[in-house]
C-alpha atoms as a PDB file:
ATOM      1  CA  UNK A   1     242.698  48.671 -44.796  1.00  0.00           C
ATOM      2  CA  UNK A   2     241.145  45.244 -43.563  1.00  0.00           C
ATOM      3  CA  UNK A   3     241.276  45.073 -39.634  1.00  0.00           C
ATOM      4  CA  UNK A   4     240.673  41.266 -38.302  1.00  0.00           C
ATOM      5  CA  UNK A   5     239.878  40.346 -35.464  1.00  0.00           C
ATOM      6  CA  UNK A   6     241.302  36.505 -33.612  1.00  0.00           C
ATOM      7  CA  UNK A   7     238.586  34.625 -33.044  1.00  0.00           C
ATOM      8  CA  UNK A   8     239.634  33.162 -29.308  1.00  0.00           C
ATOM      9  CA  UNK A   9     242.158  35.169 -27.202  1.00  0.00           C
ATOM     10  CA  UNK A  10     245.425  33.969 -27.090  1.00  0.00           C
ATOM     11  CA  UNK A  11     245.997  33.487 -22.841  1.00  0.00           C
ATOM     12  CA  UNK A  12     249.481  33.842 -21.717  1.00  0.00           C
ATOM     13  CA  UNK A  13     250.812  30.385 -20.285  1.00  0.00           C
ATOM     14  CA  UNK A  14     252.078  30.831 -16.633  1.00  0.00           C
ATOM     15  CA  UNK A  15     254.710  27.891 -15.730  1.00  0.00           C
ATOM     16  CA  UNK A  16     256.909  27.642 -12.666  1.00  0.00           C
ATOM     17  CA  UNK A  17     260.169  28.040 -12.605  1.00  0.00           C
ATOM     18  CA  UNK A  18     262.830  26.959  -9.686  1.00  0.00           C
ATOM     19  CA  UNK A  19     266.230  28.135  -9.690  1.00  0.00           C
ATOM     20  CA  UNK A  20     269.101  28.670  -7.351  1.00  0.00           C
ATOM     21  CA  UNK A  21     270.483  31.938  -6.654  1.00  0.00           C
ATOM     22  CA  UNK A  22     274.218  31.271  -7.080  1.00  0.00           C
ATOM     23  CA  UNK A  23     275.401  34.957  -7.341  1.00  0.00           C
ATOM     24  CA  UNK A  24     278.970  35.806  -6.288  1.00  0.00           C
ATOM     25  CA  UNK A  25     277.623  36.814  -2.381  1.00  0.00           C
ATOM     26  CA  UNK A  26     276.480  34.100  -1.771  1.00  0.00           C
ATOM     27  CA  UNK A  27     279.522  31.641  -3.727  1.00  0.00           C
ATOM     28  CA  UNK A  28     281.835  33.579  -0.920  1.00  0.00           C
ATOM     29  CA  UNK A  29     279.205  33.273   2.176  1.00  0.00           C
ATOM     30  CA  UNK A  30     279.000  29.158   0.990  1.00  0.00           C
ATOM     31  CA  UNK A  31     283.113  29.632   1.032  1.00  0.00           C
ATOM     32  CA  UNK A  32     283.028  31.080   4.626  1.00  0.00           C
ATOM     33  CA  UNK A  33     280.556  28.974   6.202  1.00  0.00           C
ATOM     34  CA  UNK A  34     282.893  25.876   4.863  1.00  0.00           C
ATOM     35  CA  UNK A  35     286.357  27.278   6.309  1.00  0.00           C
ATOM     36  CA  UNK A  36     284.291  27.588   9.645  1.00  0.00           C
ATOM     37  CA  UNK A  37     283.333  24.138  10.085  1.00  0.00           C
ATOM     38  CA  UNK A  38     285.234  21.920  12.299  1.00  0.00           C
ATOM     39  CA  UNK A  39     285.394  19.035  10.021  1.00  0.00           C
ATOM     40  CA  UNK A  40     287.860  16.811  12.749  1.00  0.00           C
ATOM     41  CA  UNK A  41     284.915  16.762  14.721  1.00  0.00           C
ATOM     42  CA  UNK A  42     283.075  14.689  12.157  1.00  0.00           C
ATOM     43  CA  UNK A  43     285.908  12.766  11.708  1.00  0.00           C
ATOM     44  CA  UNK A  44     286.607  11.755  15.618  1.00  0.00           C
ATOM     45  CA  UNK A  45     282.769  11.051  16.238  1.00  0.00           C
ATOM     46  CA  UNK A  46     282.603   8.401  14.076  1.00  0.00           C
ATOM     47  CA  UNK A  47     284.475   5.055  13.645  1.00  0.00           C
ATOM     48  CA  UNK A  48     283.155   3.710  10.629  1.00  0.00           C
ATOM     49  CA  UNK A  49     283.798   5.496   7.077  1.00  0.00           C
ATOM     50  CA  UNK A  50     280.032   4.934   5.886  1.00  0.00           C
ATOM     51  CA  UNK A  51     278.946   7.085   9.032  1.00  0.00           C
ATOM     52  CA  UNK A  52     281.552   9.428   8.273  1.00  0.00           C
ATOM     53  CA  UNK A  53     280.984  10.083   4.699  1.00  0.00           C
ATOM     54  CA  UNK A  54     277.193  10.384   5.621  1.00  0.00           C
ATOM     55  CA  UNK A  55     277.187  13.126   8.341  1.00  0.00           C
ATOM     56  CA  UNK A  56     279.762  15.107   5.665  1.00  0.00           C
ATOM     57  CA  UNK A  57     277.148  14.714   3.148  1.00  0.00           C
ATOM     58  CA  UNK A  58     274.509  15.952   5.711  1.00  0.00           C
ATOM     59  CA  UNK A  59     276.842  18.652   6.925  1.00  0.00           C
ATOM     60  CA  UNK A  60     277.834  19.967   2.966  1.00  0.00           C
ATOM     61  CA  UNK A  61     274.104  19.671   1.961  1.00  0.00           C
ATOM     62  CA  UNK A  62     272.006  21.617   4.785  1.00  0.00           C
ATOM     63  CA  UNK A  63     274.852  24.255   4.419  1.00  0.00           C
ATOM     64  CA  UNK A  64     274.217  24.224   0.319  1.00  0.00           C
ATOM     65  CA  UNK A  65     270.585  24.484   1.131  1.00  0.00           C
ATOM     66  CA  UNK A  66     271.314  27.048   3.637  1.00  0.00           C
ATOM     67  CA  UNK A  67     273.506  29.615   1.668  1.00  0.00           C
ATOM     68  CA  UNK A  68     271.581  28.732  -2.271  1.00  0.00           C
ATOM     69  CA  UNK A  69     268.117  28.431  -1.560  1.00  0.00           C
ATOM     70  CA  UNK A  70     265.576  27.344  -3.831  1.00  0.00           C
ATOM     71  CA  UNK A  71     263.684  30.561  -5.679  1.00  0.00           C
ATOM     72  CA  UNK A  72     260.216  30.052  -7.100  1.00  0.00           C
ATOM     73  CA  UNK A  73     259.029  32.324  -9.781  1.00  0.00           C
ATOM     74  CA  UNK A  74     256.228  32.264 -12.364  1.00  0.00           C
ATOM     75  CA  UNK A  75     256.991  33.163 -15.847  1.00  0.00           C
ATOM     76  CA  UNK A  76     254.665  33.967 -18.379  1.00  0.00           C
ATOM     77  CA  UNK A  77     254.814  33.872 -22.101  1.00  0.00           C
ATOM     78  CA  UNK A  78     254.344  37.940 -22.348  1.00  0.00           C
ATOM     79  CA  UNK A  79     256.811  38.011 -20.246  1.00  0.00           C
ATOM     80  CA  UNK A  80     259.806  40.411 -22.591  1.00  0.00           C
ATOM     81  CA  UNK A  81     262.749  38.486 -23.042  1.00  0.00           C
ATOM     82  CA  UNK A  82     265.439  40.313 -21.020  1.00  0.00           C
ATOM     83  CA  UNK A  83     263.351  39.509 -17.787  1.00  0.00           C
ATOM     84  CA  UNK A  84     265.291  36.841 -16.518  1.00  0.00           C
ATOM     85  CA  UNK A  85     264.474  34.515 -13.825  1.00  0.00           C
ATOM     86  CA  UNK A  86     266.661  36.066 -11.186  1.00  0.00           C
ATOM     87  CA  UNK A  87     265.268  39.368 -12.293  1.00  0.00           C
ATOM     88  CA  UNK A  88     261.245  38.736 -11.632  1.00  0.00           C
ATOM     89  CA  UNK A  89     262.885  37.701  -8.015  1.00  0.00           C
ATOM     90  CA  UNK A  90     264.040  40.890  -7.753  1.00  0.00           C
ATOM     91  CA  UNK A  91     261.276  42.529  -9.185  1.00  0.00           C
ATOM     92  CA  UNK A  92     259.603  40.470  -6.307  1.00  0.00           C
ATOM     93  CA  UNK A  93     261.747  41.739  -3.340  1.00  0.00           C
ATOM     94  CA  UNK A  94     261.889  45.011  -4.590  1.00  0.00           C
ATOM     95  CA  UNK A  95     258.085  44.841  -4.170  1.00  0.00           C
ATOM     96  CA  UNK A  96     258.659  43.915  -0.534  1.00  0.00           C
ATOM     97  CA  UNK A  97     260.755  46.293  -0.068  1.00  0.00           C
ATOM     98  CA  UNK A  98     258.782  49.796  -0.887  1.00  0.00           C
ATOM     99  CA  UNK A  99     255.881  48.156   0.951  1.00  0.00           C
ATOM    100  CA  UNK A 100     258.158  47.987   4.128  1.00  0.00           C
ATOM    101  CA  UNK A 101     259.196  51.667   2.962  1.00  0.00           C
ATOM    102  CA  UNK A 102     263.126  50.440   3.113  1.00  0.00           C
ATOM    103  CA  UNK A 103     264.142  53.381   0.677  1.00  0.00           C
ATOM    104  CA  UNK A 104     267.654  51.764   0.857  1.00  0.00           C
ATOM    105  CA  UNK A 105     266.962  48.265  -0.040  1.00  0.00           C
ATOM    106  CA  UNK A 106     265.036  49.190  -3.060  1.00  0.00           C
ATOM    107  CA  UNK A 107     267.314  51.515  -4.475  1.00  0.00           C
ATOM    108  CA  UNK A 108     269.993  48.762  -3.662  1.00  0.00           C
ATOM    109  CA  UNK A 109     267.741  45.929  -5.330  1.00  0.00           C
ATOM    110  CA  UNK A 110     266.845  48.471  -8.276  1.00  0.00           C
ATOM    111  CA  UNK A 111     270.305  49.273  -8.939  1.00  0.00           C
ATOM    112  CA  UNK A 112     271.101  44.995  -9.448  1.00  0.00           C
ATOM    113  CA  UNK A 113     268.073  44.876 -11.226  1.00  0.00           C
ATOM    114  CA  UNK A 114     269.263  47.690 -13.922  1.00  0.00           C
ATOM    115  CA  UNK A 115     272.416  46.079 -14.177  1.00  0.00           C
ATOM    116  CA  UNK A 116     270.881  42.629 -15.010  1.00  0.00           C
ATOM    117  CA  UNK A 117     268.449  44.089 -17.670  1.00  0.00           C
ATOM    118  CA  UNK A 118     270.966  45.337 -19.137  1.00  0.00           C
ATOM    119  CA  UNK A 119     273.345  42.112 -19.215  1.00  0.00           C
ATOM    120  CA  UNK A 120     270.536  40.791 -20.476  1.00  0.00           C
ATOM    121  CA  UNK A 121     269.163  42.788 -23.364  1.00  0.00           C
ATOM    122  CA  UNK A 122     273.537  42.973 -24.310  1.00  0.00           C
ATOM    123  CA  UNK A 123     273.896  39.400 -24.555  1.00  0.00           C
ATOM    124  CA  UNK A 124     270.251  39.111 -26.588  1.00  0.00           C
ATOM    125  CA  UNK A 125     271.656  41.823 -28.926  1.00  0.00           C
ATOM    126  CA  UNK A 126     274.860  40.058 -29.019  1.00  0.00           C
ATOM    127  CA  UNK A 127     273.487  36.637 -30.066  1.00  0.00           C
ATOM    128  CA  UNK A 128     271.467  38.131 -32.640  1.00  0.00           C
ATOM    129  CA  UNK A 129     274.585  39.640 -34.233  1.00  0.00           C
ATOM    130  CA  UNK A 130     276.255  35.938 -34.218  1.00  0.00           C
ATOM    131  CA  UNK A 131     273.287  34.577 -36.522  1.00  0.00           C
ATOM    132  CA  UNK A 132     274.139  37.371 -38.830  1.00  0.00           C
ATOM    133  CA  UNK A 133     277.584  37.653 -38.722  1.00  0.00           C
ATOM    134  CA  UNK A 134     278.453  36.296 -42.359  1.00  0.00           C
ATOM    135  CA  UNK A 135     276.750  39.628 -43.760  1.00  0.00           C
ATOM    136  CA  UNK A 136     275.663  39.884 -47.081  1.00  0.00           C
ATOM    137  CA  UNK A 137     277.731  37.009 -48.281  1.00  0.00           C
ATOM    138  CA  UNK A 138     275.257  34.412 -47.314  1.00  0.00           C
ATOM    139  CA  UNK A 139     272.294  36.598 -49.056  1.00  0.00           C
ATOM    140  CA  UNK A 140     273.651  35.602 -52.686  1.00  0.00           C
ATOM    141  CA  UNK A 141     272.553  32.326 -54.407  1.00  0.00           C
ATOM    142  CA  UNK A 142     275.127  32.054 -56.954  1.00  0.00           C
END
């Protein structure tokens, strides 16, 4: 048996990552929050078309930024592969929530968590069976 030893440690390399959460809550709260603006209001203000087109750009965008925010998370290169993004945010506010001892939210968050991991490791499973899918076929030279 030889055992050998690296001579410098590998470090894991942290990056940021920014996403948007565009899960299907918050597609239908974006859907609401549209069907409840009074969009003749923007039209009657306004005379000119360039002012008009620019306060519905202003109105569509603070309510985009509003209902899909922006989500920060580090990811690291030991990171396992089925932890996704959206999961280390979860991860995240699951943290938050059994510090603020809200049993219910972090059963809740665990529960979309679980579901995600396994989504996750499926599809990894799934894509590893496409590379392979040929069989033994391709193994044979001749």
């Amino acid at each position: 048996m030889i055992i050998a030893y690296p001579r410098e440690t590998v470090k894991a390399k942290r990056t940021d990552f920014y996403f948007r959460d565009v899960r299907q809550h918050r597609k239908l709260s974006m859907w609401k929050g549209l069907k409840h603006i009074d969009w003749n209001a923007i039209h009657k203000e306004e005379q000119f078309l360039d002012k008009m087109v620019e306060k519905f750009y202003i109105t569509i965008w603070s309510k985009f930024e509003k209902t899909f925010p922006m989500i920060k998370v580090r990811t690291s290169t030991r990171d396992p592969p089925f932890i996704s993004p959206l999961v280390k945010h979860l991860l995240k506010q699951r943290k938050r929530a059994i510090k603020a001892r809200d049993s219910e939210a972090n059963t809740r968050i665990q529960t979309q968590i679980n579901k995600l991991i396994r989504r996750n490791q499926l599809s990894a499973v799934q894509n590893e069976n496409r590379k392979y899918k040929s069989g033994t076929k391709d193994w044979c030279l001749i």
